[in-house]
N, C-alpha and C. Protein backbone atom coordinates (compact mmCIF):
# COMPACT_ATOMS: atom_id res chain seq x y z
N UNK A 1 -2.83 18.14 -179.19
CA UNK A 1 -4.17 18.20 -178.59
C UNK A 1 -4.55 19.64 -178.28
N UNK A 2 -5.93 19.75 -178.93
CA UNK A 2 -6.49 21.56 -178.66
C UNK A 2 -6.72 21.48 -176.83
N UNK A 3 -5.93 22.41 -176.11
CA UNK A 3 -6.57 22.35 -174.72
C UNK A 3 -7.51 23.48 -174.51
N UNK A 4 -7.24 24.32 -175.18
CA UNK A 4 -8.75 25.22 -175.65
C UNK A 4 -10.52 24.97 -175.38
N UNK A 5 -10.68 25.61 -174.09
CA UNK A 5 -12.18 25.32 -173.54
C UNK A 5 -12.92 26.06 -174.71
N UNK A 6 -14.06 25.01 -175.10
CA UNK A 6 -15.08 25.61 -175.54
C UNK A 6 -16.21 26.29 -174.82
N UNK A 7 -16.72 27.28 -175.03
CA UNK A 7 -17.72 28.04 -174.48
C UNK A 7 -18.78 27.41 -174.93
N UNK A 8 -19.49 26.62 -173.59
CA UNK A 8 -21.03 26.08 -173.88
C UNK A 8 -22.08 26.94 -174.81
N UNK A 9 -22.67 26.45 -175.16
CA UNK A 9 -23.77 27.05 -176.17
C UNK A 9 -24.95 28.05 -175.23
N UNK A 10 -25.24 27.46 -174.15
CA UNK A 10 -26.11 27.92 -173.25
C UNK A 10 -25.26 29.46 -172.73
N UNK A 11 -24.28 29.72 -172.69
CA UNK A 11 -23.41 30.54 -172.01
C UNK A 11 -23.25 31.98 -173.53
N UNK A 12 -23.59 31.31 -174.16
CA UNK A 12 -23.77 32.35 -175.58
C UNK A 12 -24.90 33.09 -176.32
N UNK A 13 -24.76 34.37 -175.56
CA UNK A 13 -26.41 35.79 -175.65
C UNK A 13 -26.47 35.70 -177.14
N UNK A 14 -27.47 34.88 -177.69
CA UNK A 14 -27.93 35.70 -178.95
C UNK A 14 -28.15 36.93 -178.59
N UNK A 15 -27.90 37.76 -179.99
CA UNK A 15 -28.72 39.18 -179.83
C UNK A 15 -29.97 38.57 -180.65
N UNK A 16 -30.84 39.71 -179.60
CA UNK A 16 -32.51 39.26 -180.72
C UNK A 16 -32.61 40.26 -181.52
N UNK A 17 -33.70 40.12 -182.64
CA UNK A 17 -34.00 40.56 -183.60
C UNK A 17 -34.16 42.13 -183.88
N UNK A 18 -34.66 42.82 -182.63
CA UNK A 18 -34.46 44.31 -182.50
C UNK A 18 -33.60 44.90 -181.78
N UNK A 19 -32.58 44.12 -181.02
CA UNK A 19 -31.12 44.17 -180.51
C UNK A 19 -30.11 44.32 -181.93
N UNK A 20 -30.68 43.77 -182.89
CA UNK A 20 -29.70 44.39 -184.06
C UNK A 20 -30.06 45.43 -184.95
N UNK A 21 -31.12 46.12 -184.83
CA UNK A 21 -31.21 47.52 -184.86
C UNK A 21 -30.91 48.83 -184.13
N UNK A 22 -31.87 48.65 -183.01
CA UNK A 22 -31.97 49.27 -181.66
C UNK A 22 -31.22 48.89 -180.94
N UNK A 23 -30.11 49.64 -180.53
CA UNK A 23 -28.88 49.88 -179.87
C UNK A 23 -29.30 50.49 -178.40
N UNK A 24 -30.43 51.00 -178.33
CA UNK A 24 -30.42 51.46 -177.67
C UNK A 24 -31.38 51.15 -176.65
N UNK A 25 -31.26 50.38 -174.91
CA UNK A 25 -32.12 49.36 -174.42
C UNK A 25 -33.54 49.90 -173.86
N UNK A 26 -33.09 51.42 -173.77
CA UNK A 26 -34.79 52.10 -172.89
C UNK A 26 -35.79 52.28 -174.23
N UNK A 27 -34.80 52.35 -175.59
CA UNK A 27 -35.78 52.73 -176.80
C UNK A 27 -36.70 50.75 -177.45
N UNK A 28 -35.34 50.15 -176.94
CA UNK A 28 -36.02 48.58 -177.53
C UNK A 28 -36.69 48.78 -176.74
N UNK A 29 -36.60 48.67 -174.89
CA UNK A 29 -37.87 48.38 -173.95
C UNK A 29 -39.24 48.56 -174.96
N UNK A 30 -39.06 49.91 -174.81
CA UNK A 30 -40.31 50.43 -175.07
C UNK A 30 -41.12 50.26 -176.67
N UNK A 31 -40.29 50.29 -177.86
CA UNK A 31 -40.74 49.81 -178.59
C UNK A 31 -41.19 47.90 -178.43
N UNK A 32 -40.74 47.03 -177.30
CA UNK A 32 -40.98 45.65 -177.35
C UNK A 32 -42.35 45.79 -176.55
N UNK A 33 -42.42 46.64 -175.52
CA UNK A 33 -43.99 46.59 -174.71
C UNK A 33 -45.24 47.53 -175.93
N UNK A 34 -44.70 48.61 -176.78
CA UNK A 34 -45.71 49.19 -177.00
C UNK A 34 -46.14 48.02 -178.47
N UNK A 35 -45.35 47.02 -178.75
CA UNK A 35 -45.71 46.40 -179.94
C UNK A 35 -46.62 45.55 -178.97
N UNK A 36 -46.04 44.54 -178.13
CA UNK A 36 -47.18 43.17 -177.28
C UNK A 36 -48.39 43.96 -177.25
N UNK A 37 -48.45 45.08 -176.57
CA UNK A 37 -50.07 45.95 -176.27
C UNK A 37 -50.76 45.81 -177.54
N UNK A 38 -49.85 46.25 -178.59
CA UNK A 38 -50.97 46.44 -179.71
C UNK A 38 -51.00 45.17 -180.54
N UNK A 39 -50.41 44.24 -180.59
CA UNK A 39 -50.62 43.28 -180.84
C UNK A 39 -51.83 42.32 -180.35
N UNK A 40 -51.79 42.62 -178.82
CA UNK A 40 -52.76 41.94 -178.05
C UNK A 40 -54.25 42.60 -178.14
N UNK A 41 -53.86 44.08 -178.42
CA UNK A 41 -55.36 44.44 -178.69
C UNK A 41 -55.83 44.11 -179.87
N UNK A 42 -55.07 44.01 -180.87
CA UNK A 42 -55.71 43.48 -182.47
C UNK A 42 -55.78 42.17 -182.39
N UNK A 43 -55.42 41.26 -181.75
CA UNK A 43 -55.97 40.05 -181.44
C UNK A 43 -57.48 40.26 -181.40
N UNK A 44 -57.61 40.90 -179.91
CA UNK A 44 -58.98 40.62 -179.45
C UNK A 44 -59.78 41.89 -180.43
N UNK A 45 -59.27 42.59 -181.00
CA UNK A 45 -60.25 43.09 -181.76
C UNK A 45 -60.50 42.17 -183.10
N UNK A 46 -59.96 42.22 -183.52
CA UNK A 46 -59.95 40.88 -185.00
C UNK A 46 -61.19 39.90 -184.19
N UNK A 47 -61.06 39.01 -182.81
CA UNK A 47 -62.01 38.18 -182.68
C UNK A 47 -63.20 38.83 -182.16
N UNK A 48 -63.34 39.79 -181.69
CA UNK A 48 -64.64 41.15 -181.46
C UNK A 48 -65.04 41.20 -182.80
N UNK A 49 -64.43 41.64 -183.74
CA UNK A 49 -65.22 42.21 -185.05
C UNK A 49 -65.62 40.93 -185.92
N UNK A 50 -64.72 39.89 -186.08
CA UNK A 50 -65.22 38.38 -186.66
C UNK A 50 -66.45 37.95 -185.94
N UNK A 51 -66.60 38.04 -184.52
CA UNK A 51 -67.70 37.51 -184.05
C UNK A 51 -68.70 38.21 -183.93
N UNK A 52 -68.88 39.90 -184.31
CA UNK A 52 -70.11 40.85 -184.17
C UNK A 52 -70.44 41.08 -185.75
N UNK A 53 -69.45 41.12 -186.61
CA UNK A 53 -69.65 41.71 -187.86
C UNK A 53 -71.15 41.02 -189.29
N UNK A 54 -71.11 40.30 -188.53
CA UNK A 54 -72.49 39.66 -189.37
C UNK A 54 -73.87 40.33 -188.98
N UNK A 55 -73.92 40.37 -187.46
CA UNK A 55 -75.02 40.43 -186.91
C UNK A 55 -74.67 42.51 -187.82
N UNK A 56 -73.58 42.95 -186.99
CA UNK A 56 -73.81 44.57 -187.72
C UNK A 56 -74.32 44.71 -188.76
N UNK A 57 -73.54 44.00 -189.81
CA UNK A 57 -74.31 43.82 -191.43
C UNK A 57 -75.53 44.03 -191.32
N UNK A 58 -76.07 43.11 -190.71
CA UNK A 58 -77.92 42.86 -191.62
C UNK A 58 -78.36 43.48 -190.17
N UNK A 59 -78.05 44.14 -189.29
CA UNK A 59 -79.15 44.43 -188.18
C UNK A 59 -78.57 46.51 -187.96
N UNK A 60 -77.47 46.47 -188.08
CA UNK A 60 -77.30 48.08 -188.07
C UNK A 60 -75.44 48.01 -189.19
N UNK A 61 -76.20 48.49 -190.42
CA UNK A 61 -74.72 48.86 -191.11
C UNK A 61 -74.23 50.05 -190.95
N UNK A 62 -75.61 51.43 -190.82
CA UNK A 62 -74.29 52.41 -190.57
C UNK A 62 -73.70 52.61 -188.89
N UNK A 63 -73.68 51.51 -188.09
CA UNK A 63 -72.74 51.46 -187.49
C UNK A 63 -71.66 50.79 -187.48
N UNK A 64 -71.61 50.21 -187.94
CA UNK A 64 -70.54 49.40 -188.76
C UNK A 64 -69.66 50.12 -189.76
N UNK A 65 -70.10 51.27 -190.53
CA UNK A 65 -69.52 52.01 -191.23
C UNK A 65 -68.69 52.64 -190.65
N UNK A 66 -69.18 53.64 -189.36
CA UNK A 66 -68.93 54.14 -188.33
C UNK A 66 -67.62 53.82 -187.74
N UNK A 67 -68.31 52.50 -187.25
CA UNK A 67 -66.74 51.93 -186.52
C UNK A 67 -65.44 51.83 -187.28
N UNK A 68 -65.65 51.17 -188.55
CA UNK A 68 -64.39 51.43 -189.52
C UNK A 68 -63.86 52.70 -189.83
N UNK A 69 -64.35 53.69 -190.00
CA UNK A 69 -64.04 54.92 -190.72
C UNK A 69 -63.38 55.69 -189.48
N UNK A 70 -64.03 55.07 -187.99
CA UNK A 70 -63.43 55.78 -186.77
C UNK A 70 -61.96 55.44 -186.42
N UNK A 71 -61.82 53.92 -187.24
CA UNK A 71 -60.81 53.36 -186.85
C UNK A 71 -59.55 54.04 -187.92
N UNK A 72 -59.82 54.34 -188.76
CA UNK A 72 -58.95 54.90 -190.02
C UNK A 72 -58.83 56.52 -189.59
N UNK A 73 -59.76 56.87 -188.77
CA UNK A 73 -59.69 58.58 -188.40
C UNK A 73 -58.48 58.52 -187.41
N UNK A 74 -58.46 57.70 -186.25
CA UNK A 74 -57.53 57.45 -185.38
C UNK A 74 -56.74 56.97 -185.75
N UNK A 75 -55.98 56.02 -186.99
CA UNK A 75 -54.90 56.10 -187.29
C UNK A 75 -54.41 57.23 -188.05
N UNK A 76 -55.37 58.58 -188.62
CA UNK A 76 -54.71 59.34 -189.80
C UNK A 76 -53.77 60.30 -188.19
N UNK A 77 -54.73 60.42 -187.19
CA UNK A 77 -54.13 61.52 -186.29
C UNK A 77 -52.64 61.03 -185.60
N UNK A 78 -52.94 59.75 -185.30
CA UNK A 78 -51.54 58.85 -185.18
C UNK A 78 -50.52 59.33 -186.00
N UNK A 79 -50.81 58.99 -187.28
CA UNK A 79 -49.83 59.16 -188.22
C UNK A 79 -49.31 60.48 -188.68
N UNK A 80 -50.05 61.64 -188.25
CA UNK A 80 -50.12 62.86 -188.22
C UNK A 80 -48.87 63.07 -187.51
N UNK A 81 -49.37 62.80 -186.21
CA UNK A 81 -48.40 62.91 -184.90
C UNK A 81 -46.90 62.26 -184.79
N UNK A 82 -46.78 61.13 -185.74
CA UNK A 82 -45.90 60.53 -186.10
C UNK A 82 -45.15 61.23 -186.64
N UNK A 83 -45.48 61.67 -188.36
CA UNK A 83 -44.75 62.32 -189.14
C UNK A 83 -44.61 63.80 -188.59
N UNK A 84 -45.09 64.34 -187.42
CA UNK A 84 -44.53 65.64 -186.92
C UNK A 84 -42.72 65.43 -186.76
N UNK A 85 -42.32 64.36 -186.42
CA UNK A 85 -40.64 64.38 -186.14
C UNK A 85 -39.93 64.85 -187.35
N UNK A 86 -40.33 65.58 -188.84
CA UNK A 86 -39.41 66.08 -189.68
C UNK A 86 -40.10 67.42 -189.35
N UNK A 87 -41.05 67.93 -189.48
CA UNK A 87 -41.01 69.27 -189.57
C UNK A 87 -40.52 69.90 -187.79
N UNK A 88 -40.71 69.32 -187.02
CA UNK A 88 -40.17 69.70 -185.55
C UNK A 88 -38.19 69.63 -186.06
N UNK A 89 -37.93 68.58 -186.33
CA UNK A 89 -36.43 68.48 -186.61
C UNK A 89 -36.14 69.75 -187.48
N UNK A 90 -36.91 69.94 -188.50
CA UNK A 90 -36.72 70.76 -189.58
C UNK A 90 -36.09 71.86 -189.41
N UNK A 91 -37.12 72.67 -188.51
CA UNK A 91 -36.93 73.86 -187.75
C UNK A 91 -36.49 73.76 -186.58
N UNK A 92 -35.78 73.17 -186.15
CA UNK A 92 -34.40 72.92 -185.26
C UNK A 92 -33.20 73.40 -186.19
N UNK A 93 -33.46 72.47 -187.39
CA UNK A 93 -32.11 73.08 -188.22
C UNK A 93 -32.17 74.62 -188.73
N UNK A 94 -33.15 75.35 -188.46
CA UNK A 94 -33.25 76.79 -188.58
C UNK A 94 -32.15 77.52 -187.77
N UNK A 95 -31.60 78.23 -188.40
CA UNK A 95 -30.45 79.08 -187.57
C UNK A 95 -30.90 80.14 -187.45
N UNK A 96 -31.99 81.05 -188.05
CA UNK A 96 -32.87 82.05 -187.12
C UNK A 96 -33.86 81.79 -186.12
N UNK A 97 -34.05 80.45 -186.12
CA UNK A 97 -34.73 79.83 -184.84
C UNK A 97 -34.52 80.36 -183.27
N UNK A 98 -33.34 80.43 -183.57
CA UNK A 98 -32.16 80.99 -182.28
C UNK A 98 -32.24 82.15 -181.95
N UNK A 99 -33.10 83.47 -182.51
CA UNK A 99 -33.15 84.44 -182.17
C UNK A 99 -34.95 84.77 -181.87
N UNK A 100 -35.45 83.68 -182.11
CA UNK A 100 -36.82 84.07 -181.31
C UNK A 100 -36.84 84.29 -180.01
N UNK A 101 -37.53 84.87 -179.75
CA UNK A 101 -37.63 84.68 -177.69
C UNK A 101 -38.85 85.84 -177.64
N UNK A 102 -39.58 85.29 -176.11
CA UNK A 102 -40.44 86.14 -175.67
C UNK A 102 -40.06 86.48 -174.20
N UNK A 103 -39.22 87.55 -174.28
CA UNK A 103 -38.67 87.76 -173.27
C UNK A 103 -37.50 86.61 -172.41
N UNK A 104 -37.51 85.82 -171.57
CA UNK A 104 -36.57 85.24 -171.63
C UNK A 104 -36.99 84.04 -172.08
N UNK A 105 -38.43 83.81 -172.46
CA UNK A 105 -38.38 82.26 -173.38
C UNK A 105 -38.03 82.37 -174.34
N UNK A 106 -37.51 80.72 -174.82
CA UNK A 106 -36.75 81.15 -176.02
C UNK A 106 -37.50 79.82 -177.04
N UNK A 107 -37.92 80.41 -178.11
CA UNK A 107 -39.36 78.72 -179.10
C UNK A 107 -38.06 77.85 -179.36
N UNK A 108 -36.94 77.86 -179.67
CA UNK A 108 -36.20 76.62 -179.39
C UNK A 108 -36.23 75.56 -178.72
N UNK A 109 -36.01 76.29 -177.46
CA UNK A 109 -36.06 75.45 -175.94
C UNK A 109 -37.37 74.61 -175.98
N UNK A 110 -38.37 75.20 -176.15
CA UNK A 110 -39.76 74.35 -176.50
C UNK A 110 -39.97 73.38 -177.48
N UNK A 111 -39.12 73.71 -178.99
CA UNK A 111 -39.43 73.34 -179.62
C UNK A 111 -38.17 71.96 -179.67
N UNK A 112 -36.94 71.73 -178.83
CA UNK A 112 -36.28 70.87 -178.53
C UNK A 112 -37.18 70.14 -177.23
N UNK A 113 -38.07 70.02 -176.32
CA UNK A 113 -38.70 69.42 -175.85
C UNK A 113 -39.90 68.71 -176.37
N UNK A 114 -40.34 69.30 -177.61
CA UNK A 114 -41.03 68.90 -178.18
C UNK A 114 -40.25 67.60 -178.89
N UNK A 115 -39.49 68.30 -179.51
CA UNK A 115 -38.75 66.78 -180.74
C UNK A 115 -38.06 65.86 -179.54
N UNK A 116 -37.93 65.72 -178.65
CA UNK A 116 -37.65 64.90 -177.78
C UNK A 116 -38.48 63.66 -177.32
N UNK A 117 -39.85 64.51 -177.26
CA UNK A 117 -41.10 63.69 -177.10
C UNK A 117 -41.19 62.79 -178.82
N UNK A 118 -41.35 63.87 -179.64
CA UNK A 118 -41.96 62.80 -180.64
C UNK A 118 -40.75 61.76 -181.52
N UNK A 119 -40.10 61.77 -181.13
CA UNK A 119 -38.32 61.08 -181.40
C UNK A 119 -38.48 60.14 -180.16
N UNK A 120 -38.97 60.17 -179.30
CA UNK A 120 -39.08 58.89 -178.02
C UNK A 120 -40.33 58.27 -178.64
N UNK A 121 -41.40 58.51 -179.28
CA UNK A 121 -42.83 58.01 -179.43
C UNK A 121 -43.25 58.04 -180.76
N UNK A 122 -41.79 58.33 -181.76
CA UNK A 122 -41.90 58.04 -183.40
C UNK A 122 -42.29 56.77 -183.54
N UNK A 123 -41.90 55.89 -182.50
CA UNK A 123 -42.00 54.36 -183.35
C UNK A 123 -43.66 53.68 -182.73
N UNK A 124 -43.13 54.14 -181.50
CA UNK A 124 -44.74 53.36 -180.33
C UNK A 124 -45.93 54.00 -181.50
N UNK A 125 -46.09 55.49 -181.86
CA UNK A 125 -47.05 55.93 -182.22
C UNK A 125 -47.48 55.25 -183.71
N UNK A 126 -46.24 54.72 -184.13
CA UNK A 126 -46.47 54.51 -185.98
C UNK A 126 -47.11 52.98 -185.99
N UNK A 127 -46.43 51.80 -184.82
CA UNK A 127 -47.09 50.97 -184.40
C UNK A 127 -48.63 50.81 -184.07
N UNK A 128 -48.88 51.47 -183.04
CA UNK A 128 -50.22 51.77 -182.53
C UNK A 128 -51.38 52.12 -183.88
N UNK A 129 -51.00 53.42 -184.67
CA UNK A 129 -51.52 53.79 -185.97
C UNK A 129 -51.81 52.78 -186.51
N UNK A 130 -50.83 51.25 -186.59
CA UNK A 130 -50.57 50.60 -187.90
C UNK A 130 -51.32 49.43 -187.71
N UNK A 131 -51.99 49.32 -186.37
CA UNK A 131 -52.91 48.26 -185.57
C UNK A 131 -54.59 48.89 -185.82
N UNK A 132 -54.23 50.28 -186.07
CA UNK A 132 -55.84 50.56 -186.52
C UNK A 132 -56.02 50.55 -187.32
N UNK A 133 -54.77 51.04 -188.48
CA UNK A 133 -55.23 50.70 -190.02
C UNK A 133 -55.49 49.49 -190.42
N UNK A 134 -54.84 48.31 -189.78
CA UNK A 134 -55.02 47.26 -190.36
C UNK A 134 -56.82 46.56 -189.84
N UNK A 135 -57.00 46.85 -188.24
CA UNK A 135 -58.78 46.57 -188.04
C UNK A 135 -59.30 47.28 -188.96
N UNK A 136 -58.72 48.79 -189.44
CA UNK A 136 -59.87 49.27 -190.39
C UNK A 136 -59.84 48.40 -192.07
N UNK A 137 -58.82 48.17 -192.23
CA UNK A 137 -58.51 47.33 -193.61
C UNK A 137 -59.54 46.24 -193.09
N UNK A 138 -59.28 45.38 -192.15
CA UNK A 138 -60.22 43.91 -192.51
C UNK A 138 -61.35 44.77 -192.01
N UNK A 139 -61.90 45.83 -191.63
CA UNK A 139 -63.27 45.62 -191.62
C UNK A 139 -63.77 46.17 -192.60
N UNK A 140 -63.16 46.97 -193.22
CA UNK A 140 -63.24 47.51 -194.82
C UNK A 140 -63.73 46.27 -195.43
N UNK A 141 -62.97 44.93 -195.41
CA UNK A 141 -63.01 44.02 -197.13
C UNK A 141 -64.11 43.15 -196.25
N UNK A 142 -64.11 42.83 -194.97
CA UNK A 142 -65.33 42.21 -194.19
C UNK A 142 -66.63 42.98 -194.76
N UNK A 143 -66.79 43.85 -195.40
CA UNK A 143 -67.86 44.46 -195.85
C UNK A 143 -68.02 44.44 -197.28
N UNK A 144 -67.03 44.09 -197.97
CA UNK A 144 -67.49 43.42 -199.24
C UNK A 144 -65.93 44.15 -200.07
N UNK A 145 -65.17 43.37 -200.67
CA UNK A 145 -64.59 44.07 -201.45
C UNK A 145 -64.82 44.54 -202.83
N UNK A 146 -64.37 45.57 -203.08
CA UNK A 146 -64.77 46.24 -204.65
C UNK A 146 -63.65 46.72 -205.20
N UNK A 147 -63.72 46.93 -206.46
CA UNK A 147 -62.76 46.78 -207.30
C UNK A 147 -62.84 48.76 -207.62
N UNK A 148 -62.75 49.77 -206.71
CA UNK A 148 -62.94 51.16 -207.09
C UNK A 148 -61.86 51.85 -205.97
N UNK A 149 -61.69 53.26 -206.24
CA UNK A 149 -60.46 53.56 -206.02
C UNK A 149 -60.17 53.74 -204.24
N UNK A 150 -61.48 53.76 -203.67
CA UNK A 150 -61.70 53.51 -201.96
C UNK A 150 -60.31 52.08 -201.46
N UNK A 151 -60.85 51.09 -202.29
CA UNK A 151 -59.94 49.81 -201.52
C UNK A 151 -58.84 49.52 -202.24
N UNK A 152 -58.67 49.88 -203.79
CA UNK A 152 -57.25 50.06 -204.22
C UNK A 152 -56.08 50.33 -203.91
N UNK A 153 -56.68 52.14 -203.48
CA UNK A 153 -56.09 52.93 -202.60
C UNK A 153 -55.00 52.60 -201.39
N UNK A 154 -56.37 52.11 -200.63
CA UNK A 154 -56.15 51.83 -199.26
C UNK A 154 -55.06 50.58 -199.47
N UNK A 155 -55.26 49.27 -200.24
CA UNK A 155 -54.27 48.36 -200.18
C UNK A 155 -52.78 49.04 -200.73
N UNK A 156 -52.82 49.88 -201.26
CA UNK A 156 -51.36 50.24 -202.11
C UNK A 156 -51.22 50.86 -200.52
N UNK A 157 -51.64 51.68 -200.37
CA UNK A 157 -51.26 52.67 -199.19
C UNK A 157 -50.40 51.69 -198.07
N UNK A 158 -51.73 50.55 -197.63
CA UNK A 158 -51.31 49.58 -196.70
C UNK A 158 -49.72 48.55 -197.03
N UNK A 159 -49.37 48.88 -198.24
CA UNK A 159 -48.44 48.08 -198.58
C UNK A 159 -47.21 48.97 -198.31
N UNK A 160 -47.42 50.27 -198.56
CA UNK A 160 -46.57 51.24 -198.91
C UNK A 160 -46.15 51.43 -197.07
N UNK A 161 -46.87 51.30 -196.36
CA UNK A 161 -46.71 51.48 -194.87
C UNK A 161 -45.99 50.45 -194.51
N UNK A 162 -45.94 49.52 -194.96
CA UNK A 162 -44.71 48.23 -194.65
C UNK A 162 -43.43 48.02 -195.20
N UNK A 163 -43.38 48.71 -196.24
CA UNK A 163 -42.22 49.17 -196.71
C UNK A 163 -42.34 50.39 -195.95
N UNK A 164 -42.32 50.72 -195.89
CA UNK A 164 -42.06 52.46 -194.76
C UNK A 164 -41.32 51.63 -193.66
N UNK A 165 -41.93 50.68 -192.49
CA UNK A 165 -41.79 50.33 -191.42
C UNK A 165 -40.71 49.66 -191.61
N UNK A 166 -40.31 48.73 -192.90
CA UNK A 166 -39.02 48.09 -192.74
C UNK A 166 -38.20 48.96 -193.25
N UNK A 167 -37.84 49.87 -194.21
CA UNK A 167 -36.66 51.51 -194.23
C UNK A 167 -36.94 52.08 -192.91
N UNK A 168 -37.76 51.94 -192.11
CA UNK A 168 -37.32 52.51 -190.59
C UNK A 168 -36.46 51.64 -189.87
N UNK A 169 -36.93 50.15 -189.58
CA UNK A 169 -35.82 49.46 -189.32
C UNK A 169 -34.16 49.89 -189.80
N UNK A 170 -34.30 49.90 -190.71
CA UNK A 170 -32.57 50.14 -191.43
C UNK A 170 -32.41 51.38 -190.95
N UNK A 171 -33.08 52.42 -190.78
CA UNK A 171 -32.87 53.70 -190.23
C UNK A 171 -32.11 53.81 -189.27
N UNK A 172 -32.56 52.89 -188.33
CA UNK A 172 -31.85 52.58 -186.99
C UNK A 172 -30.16 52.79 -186.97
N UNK A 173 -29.68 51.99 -188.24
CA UNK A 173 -28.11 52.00 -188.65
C UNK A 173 -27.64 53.19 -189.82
N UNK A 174 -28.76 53.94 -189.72
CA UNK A 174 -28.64 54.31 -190.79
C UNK A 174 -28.35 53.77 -192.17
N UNK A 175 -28.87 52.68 -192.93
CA UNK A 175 -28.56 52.12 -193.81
C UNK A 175 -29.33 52.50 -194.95
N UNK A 176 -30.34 53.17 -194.52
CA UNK A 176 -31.76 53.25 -195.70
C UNK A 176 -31.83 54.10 -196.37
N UNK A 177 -30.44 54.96 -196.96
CA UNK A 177 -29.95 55.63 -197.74
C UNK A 177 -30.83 56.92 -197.79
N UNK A 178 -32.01 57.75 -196.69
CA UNK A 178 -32.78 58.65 -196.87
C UNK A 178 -34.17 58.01 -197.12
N UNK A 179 -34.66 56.64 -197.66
CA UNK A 179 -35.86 55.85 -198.29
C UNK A 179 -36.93 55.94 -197.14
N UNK A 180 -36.58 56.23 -196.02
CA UNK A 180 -37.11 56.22 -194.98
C UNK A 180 -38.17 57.28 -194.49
N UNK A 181 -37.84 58.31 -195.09
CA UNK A 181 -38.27 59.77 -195.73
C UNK A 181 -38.69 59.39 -196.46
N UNK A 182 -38.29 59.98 -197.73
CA UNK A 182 -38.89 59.18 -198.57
C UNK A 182 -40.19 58.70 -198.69
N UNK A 183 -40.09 57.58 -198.78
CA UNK A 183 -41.36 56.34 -198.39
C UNK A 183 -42.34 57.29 -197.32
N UNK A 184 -42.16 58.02 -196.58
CA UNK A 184 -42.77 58.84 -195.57
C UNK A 184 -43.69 59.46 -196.70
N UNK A 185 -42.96 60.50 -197.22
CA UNK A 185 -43.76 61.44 -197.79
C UNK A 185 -44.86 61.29 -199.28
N UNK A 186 -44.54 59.90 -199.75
CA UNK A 186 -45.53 59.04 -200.36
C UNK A 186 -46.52 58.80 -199.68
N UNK A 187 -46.44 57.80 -198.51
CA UNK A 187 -47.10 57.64 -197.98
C UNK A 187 -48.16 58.25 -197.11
N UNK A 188 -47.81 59.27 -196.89
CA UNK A 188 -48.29 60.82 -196.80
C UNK A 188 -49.42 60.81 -197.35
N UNK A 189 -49.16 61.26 -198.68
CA UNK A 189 -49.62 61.65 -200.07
C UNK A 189 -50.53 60.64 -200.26
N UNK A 190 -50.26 59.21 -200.14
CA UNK A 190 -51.53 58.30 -200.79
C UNK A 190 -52.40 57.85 -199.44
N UNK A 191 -52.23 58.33 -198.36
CA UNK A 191 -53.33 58.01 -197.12
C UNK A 191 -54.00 59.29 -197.18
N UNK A 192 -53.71 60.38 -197.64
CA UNK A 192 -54.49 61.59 -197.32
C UNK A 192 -55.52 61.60 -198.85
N UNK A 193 -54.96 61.05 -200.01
CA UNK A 193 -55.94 60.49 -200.80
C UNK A 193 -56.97 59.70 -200.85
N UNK A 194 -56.48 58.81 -200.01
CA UNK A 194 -57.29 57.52 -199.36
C UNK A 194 -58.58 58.30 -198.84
N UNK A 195 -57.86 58.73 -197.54
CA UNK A 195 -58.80 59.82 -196.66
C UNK A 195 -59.74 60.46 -197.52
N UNK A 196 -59.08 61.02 -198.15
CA UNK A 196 -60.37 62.47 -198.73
C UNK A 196 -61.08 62.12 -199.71
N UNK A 197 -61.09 60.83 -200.43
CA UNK A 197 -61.47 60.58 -201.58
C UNK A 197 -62.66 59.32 -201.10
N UNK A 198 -62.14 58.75 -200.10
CA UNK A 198 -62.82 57.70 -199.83
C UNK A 198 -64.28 57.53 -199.47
């Protein structure tokens, strides 16, 4: 006879889903509150823009234009601010970095407070970004979709940002073999096309 207690089921912590990335509990905190916020605001924006977007159409379109294009401006600066964590890292790895100074400041010291900040707010910020691109996407095709290089663009781009976001996941373990980058600097490249062409 097994006299071997089993451990109730109730008595056994799943880990959740960003507990097996994020190791780390002040970085999950905060990536789990800054996702609910933006989640909850694209809720109520999705039902704001479904329930105003007709009347904008036929009673004022270039505000309606407006609002979309504002919403895609505020994610490019997001994403701006985002992808600052390689060139701040970059020049960290500078070994003449170390001999700047203005008198006893030294642009290191600054420039390690800096990558501190955007390495705590790489993920909240790429989130937040990724809640405006997407109101600007549906209010983009809410206005008619077309088959020219404006919404092409923008969908490859928008696809290319979700593959970005899941090689960041794996990043976490480092698993994403560099793709993570990578995928960055594409994505780069085809939103600033998007942008300027659009």
């Amino acid at each position: 006879m097994n006299n071997t207690l089993k451990q109730p089921k109730s008595s056994i912590k799943q880990e959740s889903f960003l507990a097996k990335y994020i190791k780390n509990p002040k970085e999950r905190k905060r990536v789990m509150i800054t996702f609910s916020i933006v989640a909850t605001l694209f809720v109520i924006g999705l039902l704001f823009i479904s329930y105003f977007y007709k009347q904008w159409l036929t009673e004022d379109i270039r505000t309606y234009k407006e609002n979309f294009r504002e919403m895609g401006s505020i994610a490019r600066i997001g994403f701006f601010a985002t992808l600052s964590i390689y060139p701040v890292f970059l020049l960290l790895k500078w070994k003449p970095l170390k001999q700047i100074t203005l008198g006893t400041f030294e642009l290191k010291a600054l420039l390690q407070f800096i990558g501190k900040l955007v390495r705590e707010w790489h993920v909240p910020l790429a989130i937040l970004s990724t809640g405006f691109v997407l109101l600007h996407g549906y209010m983009a095709i809410l206005k008619g979709f077309e088959w020219n290089f404006t919404y092409l663009s923008g969908i490859i781009t928008i696809f290319v940002l979700f593959l970005l976001m899941f090689m960041g996941l794996k990043r976490y373990k480092k698993q994403d073999k560099k793709w993570h980058f990578k995928i960055a600097i594409i994505f780069l490249i085809l939103f600033m096309l998007h942008a300027t062409f659009a």
